[in-house]
C-alpha atoms as a PDB file:
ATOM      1  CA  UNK A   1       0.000   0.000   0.000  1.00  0.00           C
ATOM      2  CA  UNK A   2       1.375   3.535  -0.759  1.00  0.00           C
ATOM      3  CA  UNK A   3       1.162   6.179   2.185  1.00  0.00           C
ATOM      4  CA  UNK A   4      -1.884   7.790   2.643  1.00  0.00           C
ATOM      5  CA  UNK A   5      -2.544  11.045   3.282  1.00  0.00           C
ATOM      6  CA  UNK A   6      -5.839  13.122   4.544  1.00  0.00           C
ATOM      7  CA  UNK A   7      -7.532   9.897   4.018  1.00  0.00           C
ATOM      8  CA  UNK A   8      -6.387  10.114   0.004  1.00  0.00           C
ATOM      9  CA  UNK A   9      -3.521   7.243  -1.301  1.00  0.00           C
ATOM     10  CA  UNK A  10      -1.063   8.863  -3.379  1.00  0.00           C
ATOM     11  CA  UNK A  11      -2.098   6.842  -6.579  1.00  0.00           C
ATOM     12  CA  UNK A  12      -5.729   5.231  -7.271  1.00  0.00           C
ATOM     13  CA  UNK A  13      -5.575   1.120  -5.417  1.00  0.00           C
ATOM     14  CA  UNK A  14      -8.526  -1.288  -6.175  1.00  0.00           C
ATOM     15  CA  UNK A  15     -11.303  -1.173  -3.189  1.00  0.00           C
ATOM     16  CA  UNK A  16     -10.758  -4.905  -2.475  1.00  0.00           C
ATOM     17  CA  UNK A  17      -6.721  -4.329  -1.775  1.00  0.00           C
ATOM     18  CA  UNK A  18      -7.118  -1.267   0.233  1.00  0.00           C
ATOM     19  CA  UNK A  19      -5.636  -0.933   4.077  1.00  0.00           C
ATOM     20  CA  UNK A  20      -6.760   1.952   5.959  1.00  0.00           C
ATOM     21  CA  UNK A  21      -6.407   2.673   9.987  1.00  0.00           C
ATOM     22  CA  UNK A  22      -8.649   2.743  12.617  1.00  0.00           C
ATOM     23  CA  UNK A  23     -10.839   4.535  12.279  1.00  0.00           C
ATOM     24  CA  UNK A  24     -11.618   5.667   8.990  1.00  0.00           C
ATOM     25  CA  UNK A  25     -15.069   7.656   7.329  1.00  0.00           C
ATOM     26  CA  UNK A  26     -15.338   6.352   3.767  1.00  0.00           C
ATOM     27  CA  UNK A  27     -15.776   9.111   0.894  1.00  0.00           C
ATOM     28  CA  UNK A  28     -17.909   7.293  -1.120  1.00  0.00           C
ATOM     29  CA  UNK A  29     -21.158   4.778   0.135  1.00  0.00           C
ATOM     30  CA  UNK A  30     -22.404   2.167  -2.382  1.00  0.00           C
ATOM     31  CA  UNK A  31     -25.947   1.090  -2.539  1.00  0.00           C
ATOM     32  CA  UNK A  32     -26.935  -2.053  -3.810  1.00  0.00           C
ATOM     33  CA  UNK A  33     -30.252  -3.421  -3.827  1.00  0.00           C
ATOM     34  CA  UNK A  34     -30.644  -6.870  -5.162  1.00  0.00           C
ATOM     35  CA  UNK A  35     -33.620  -9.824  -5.187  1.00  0.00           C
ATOM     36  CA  UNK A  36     -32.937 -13.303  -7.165  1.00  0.00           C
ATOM     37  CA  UNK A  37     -30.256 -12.247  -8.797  1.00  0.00           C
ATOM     38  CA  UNK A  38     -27.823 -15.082  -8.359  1.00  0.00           C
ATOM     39  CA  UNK A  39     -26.988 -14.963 -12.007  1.00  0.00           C
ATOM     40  CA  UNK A  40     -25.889 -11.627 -11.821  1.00  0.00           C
ATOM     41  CA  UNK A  41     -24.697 -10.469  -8.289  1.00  0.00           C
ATOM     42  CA  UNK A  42     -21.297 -11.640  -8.360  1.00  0.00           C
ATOM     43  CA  UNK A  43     -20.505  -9.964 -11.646  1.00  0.00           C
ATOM     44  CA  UNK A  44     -21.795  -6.808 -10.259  1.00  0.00           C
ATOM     45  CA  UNK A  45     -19.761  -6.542  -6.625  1.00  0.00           C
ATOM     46  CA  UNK A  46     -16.867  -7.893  -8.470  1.00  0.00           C
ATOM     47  CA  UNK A  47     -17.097  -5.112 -10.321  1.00  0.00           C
ATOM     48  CA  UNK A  48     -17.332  -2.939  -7.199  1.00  0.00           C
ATOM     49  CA  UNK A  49     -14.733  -4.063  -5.263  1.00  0.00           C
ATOM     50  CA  UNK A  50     -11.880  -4.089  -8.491  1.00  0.00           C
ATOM     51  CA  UNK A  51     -12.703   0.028  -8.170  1.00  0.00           C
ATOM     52  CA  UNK A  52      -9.462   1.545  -8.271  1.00  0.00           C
ATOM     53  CA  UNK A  53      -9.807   5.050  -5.840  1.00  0.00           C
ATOM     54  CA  UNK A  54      -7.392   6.943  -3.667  1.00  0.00           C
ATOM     55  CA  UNK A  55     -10.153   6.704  -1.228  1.00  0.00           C
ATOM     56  CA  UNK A  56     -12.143   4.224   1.331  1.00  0.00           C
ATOM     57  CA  UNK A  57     -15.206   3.229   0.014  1.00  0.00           C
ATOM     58  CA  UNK A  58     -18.248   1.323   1.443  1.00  0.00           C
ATOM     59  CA  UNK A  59     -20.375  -1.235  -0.242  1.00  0.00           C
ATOM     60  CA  UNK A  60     -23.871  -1.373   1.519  1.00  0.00           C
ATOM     61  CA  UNK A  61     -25.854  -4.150  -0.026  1.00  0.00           C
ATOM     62  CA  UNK A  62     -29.894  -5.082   0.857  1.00  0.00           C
ATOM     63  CA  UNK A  63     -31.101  -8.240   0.078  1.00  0.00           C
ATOM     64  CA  UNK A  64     -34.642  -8.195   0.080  1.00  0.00           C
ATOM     65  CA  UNK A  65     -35.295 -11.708   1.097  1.00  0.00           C
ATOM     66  CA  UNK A  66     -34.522 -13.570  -1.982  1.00  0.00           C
ATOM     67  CA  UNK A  67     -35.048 -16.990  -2.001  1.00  0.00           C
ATOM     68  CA  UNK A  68     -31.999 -18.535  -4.340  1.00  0.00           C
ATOM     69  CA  UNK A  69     -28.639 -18.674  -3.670  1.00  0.00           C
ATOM     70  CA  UNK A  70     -28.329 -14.235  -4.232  1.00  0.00           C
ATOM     71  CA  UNK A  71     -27.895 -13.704  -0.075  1.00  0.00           C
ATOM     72  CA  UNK A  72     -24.926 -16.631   0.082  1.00  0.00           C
ATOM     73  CA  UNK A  73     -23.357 -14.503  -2.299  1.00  0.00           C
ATOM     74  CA  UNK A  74     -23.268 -12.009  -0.731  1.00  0.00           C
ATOM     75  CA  UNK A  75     -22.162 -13.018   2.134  1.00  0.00           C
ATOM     76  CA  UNK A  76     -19.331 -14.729   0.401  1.00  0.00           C
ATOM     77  CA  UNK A  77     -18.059 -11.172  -0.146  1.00  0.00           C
ATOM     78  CA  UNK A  78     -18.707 -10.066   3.288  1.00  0.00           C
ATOM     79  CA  UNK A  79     -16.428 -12.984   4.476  1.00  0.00           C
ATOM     80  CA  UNK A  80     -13.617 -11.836   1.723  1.00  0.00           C
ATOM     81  CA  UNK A  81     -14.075  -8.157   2.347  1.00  0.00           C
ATOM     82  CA  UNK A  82     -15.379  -7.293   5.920  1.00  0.00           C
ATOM     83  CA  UNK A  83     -14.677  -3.449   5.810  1.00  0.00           C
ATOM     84  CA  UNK A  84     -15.656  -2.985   2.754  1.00  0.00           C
ATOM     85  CA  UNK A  85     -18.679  -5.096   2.031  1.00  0.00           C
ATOM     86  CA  UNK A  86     -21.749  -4.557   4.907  1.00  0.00           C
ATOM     87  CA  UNK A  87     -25.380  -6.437   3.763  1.00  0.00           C
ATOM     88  CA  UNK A  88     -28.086  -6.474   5.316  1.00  0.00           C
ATOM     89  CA  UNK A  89     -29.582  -9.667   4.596  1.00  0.00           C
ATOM     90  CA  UNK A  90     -33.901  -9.753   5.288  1.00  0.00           C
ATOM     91  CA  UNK A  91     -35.756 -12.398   6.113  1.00  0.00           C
ATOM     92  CA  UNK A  92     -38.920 -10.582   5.350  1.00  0.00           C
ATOM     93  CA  UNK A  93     -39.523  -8.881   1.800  1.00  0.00           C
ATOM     94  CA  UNK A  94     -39.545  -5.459   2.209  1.00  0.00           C
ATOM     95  CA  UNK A  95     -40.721  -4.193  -1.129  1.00  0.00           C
ATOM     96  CA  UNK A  96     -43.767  -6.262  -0.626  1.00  0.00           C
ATOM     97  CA  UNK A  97     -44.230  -4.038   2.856  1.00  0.00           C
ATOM     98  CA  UNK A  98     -44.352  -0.908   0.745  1.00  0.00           C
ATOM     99  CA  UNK A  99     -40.711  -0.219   1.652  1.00  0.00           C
ATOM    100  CA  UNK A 100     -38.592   1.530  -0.467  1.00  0.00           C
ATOM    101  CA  UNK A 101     -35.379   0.089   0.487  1.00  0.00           C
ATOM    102  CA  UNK A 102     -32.785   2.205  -0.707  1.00  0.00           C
ATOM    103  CA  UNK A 103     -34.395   5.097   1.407  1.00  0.00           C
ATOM    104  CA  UNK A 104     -35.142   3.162   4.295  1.00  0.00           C
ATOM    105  CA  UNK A 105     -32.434   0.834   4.968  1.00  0.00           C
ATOM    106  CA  UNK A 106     -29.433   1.722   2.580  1.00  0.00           C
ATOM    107  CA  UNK A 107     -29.037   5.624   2.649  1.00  0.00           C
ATOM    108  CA  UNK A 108     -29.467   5.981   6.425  1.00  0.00           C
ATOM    109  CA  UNK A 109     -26.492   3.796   7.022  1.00  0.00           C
ATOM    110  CA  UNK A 110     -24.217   5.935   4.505  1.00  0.00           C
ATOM    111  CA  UNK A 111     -21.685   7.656   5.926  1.00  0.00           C
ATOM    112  CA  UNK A 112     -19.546   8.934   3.024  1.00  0.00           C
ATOM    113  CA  UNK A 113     -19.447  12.050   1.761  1.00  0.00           C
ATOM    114  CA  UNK A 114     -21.134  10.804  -1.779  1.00  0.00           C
ATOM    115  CA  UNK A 115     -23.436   7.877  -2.448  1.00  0.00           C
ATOM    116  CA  UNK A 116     -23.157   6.248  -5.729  1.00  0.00           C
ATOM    117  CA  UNK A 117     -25.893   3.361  -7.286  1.00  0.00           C
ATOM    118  CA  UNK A 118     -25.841  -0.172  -8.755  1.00  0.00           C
ATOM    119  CA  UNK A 119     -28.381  -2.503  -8.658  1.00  0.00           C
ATOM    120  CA  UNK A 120     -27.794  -6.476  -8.143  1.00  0.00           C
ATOM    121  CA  UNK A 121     -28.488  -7.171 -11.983  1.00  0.00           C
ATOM    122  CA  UNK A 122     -26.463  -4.073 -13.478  1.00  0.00           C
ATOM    123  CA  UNK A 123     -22.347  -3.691 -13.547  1.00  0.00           C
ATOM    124  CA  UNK A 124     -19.646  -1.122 -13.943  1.00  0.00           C
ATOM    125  CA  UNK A 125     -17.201  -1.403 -16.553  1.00  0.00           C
ATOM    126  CA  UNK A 126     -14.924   1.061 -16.107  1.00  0.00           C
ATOM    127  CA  UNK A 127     -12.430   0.763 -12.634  1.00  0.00           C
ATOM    128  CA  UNK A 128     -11.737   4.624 -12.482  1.00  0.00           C
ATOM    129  CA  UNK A 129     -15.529   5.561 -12.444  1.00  0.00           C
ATOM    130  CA  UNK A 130     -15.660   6.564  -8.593  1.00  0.00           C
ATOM    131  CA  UNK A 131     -12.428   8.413  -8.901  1.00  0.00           C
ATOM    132  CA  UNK A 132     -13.595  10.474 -11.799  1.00  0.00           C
ATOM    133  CA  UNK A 133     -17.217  10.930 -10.600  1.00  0.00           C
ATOM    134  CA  UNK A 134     -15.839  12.082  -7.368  1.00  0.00           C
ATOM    135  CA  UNK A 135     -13.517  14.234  -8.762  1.00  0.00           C
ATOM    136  CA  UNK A 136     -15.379  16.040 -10.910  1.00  0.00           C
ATOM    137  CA  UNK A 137     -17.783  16.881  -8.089  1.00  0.00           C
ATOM    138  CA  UNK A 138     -15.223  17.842  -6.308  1.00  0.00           C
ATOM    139  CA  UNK A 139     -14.211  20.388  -9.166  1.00  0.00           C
ATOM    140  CA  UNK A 140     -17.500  21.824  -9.510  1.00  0.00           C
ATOM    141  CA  UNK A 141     -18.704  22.418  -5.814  1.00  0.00           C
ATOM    142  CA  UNK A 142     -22.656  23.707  -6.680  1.00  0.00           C
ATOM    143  CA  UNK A 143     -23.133  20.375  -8.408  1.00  0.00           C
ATOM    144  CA  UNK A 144     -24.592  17.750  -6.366  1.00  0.00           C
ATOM    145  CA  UNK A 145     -25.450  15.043  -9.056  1.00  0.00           C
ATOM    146  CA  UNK A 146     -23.048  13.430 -11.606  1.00  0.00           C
ATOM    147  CA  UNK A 147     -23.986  10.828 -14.064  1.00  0.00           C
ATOM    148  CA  UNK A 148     -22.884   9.196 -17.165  1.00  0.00           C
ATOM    149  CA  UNK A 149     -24.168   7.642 -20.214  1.00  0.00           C
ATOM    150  CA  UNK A 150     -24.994   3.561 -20.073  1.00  0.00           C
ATOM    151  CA  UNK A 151     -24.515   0.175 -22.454  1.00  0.00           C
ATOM    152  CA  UNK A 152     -27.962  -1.639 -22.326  1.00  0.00           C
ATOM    153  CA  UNK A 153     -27.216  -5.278 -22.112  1.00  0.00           C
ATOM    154  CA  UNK A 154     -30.382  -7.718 -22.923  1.00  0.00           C
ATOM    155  CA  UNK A 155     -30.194 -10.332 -21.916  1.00  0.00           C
ATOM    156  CA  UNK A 156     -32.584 -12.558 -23.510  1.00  0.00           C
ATOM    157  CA  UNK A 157     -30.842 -11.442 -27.158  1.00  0.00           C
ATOM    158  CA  UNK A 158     -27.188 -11.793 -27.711  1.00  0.00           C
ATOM    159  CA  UNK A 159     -26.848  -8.173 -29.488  1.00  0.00           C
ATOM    160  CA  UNK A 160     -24.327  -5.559 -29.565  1.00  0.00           C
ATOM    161  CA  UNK A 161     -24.346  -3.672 -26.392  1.00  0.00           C
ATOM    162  CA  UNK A 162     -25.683  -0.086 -27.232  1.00  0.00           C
ATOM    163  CA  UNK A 163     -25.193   3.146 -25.622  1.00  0.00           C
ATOM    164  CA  UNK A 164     -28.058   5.555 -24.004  1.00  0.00           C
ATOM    165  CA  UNK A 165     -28.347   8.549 -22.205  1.00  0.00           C
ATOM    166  CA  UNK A 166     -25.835  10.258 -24.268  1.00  0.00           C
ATOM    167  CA  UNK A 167     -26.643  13.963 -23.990  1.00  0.00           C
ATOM    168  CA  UNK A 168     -23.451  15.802 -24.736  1.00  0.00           C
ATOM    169  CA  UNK A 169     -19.990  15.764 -26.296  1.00  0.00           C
ATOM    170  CA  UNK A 170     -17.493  16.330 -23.214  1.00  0.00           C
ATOM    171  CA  UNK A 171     -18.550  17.254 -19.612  1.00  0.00           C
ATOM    172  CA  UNK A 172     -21.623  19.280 -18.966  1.00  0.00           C
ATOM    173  CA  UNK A 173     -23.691  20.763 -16.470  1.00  0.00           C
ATOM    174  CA  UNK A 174     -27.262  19.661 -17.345  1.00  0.00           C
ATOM    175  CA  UNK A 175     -30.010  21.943 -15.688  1.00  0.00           C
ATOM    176  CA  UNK A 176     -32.334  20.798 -13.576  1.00  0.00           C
ATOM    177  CA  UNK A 177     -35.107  21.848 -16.487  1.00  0.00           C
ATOM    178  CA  UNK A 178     -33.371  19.486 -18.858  1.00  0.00           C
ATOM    179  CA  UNK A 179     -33.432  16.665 -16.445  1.00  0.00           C
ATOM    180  CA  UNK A 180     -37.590  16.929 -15.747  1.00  0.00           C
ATOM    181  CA  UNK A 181     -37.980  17.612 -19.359  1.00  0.00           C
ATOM    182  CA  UNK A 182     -36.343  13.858 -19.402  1.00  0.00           C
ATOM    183  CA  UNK A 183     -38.304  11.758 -17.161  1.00  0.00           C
ATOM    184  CA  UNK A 184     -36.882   8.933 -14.915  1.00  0.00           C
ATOM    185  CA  UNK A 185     -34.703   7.816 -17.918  1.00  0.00           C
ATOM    186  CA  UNK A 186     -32.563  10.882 -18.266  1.00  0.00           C
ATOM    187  CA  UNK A 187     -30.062   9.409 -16.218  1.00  0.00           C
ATOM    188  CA  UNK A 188     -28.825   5.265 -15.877  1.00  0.00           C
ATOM    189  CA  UNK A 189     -29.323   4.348 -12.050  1.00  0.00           C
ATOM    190  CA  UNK A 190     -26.101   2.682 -12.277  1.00  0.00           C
ATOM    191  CA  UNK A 191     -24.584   5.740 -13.136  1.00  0.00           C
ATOM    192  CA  UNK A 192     -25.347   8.377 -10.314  1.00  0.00           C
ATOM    193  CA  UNK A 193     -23.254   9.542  -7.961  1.00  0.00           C
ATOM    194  CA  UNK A 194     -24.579  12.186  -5.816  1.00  0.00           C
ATOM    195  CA  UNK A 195     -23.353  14.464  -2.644  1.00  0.00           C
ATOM    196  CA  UNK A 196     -25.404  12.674   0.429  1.00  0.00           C
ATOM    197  CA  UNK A 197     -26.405  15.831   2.010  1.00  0.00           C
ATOM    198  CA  UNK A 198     -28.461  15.104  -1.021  1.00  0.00           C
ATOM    199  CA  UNK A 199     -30.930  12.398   1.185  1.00  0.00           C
ATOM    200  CA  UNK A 200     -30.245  13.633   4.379  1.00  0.00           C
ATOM    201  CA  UNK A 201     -33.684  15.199   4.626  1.00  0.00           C
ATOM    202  CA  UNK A 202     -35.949  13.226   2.175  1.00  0.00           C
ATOM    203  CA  UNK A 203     -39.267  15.018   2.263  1.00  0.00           C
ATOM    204  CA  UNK A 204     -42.358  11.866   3.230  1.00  0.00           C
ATOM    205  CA  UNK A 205     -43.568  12.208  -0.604  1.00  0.00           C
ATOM    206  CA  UNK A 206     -40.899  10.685  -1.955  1.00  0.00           C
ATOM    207  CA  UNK A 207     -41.112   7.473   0.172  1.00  0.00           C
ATOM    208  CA  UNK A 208     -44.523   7.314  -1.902  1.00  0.00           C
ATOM    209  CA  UNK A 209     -43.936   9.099  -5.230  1.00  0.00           C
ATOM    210  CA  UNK A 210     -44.501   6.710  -8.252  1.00  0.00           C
ATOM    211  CA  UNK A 211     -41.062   6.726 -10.070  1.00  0.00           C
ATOM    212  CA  UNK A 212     -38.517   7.117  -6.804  1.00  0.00           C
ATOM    213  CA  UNK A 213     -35.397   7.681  -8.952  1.00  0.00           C
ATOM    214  CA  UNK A 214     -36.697  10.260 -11.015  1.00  0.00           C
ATOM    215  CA  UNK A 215     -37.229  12.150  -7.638  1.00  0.00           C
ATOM    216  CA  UNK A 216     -33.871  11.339  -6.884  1.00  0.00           C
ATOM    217  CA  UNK A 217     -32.739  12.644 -10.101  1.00  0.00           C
ATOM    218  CA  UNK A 218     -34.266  15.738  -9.919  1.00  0.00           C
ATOM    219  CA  UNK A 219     -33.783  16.793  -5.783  1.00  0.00           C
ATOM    220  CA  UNK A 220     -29.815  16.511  -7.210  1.00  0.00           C
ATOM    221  CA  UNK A 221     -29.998  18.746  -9.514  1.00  0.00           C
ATOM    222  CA  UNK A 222     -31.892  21.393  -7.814  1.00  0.00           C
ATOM    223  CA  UNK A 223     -29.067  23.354  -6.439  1.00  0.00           C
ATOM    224  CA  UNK A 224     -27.052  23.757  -9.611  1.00  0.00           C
ATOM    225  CA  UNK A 225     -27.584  21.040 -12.202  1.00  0.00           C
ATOM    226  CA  UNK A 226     -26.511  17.857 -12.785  1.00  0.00           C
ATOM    227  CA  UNK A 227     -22.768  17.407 -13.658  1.00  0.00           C
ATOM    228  CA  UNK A 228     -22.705  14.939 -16.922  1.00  0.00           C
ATOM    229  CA  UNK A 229     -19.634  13.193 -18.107  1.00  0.00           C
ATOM    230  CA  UNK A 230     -19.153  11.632 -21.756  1.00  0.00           C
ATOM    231  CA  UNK A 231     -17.716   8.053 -20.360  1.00  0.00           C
ATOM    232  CA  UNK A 232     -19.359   5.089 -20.367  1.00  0.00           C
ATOM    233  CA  UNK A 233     -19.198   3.653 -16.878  1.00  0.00           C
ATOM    234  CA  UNK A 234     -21.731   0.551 -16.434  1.00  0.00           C
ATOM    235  CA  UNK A 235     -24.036  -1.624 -18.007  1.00  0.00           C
ATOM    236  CA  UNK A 236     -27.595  -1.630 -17.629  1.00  0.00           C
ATOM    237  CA  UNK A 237     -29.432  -5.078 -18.507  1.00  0.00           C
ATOM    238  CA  UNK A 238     -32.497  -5.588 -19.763  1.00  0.00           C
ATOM    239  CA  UNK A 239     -34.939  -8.403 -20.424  1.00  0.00           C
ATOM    240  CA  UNK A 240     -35.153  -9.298 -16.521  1.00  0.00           C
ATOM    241  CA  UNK A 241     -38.010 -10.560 -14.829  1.00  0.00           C
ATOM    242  CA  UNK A 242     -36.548  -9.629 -11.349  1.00  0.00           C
ATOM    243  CA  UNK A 243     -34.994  -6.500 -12.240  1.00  0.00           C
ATOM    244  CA  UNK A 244     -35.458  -3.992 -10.043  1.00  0.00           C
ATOM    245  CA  UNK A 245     -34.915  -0.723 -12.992  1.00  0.00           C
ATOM    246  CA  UNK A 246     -38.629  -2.605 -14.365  1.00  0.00           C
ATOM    247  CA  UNK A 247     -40.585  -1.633 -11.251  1.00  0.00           C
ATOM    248  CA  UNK A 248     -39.161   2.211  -9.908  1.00  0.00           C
ATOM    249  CA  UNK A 249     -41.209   2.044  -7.069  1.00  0.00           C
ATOM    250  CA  UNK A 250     -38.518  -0.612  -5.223  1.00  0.00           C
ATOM    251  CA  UNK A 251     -35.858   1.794  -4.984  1.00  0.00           C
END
């Protein structure tokens, strides 16, 4: 490991070979929310934990009672990376409670600085996306949100991947206008990155309001836009009967 300093390693180290001291805040929080997705869970924390940042990072993951072999899984990563990977594994589904999960059991537990998204059947594909996202926040202090265009995977067809959400050449501050005018699609789940002063306060509505990452979308963007960045970063899948981008109310 090279010396860190102000919590920040002097050159970017994959999550799952990381060392820090006692005790130490992570920068950024992952949220993962994930129900029978045994085909595809392990393909998407690897490609968490291979993140290469000069920061600590957490992975929170919710398993919403599935009932295949998704929850060993994950716990197979808790075992391999105890600081870095912390599930909470149900034995009661929550969605089925009216419970959005992300807001009631993932985001109160975050205690970075920025909370980033991937759901159990989507992936990242590109190890520097934390350290760029965070970076370029960190350059433009009255943005809250950054986000990135997606590949669509389906995966009932084997077809070329494709890319969407592609709404500039370079990196752009999107208003907040722009990203209502775009409905809950304007931006890939798996691509979002936000500040998490962000859902500190979550007004009640949104716990009910029918397309909860569209909210999400727009409450980042209110203060000054959301911060867009021409890289393709993950891979959203498609062709899912569990998939939890099909039914916007689980998040």
């Amino acid at each position: 490991m090279v010396q860190e300093k102000n919590q920040r390693l002097l050159s970017p180290v994959s999550i799952k070979d990381q060392e820090w001291p006692e005790p130490t805040t992570p920068v950024v929080s992952i949220c993962c929310i994930t129900y029978n997705q045994e085909e595809f869970i392990r393909e998407c924390l690897e490609s968490l934990v291979v993140q290469r940042t000069t920061f600590p990072v957490e992975i929170l993951v919710h398993d919403d009672a599935s009932t295949d072999n998704t929850a060993n899984i994950i716990r197979e990563f808790e075992k391999r990376y105890p600081d870095v990977v912390k599930p909470i594994i149900q034995e009661v589904n929550q969605f089925s409670q009216g419970k959005r999960v992300n807001l009631v059991y993932n985001f109160p537990r975050a205690v970075g600085a920025y909370i980033a998204l991937c759901e159990g059947d989507d992936y990242w594909i590109d190890q520097e996306k934390l350290e760029l996202q965070v970076a370029a926040l960190e350059k433009n202090q009255t943005c809250d949100l950054c986000f990135h265009p997606a590949l669509v995977r389906n995966h009932l067809a084997d077809s070329e991947l494709r890319v969407i959400c592609r709404h500039a050449e370079g990196e752009k501050i999107i208003s907040i206008e722009d990203v209502i005018a775009g409905g809950g699609g304007f931006c890939p789940t798996a691509s979002l990155l936000f500040r998490t002063k962000v859902v500190a306060d979550i007004p009640d509505w949104v716990f009910y309001a029918p397309v909860g990452d569209f909210y999400m979308q727009v409450m980042g963007s209110m203060r000054g836009g959301a911060l867009y960045l021409d890289r393709e970063m993950s891979v959203y899948r498609t062709g899912l009967a569990t998939s939890w981008t099909k039914n916007k109310n689980k998040y």
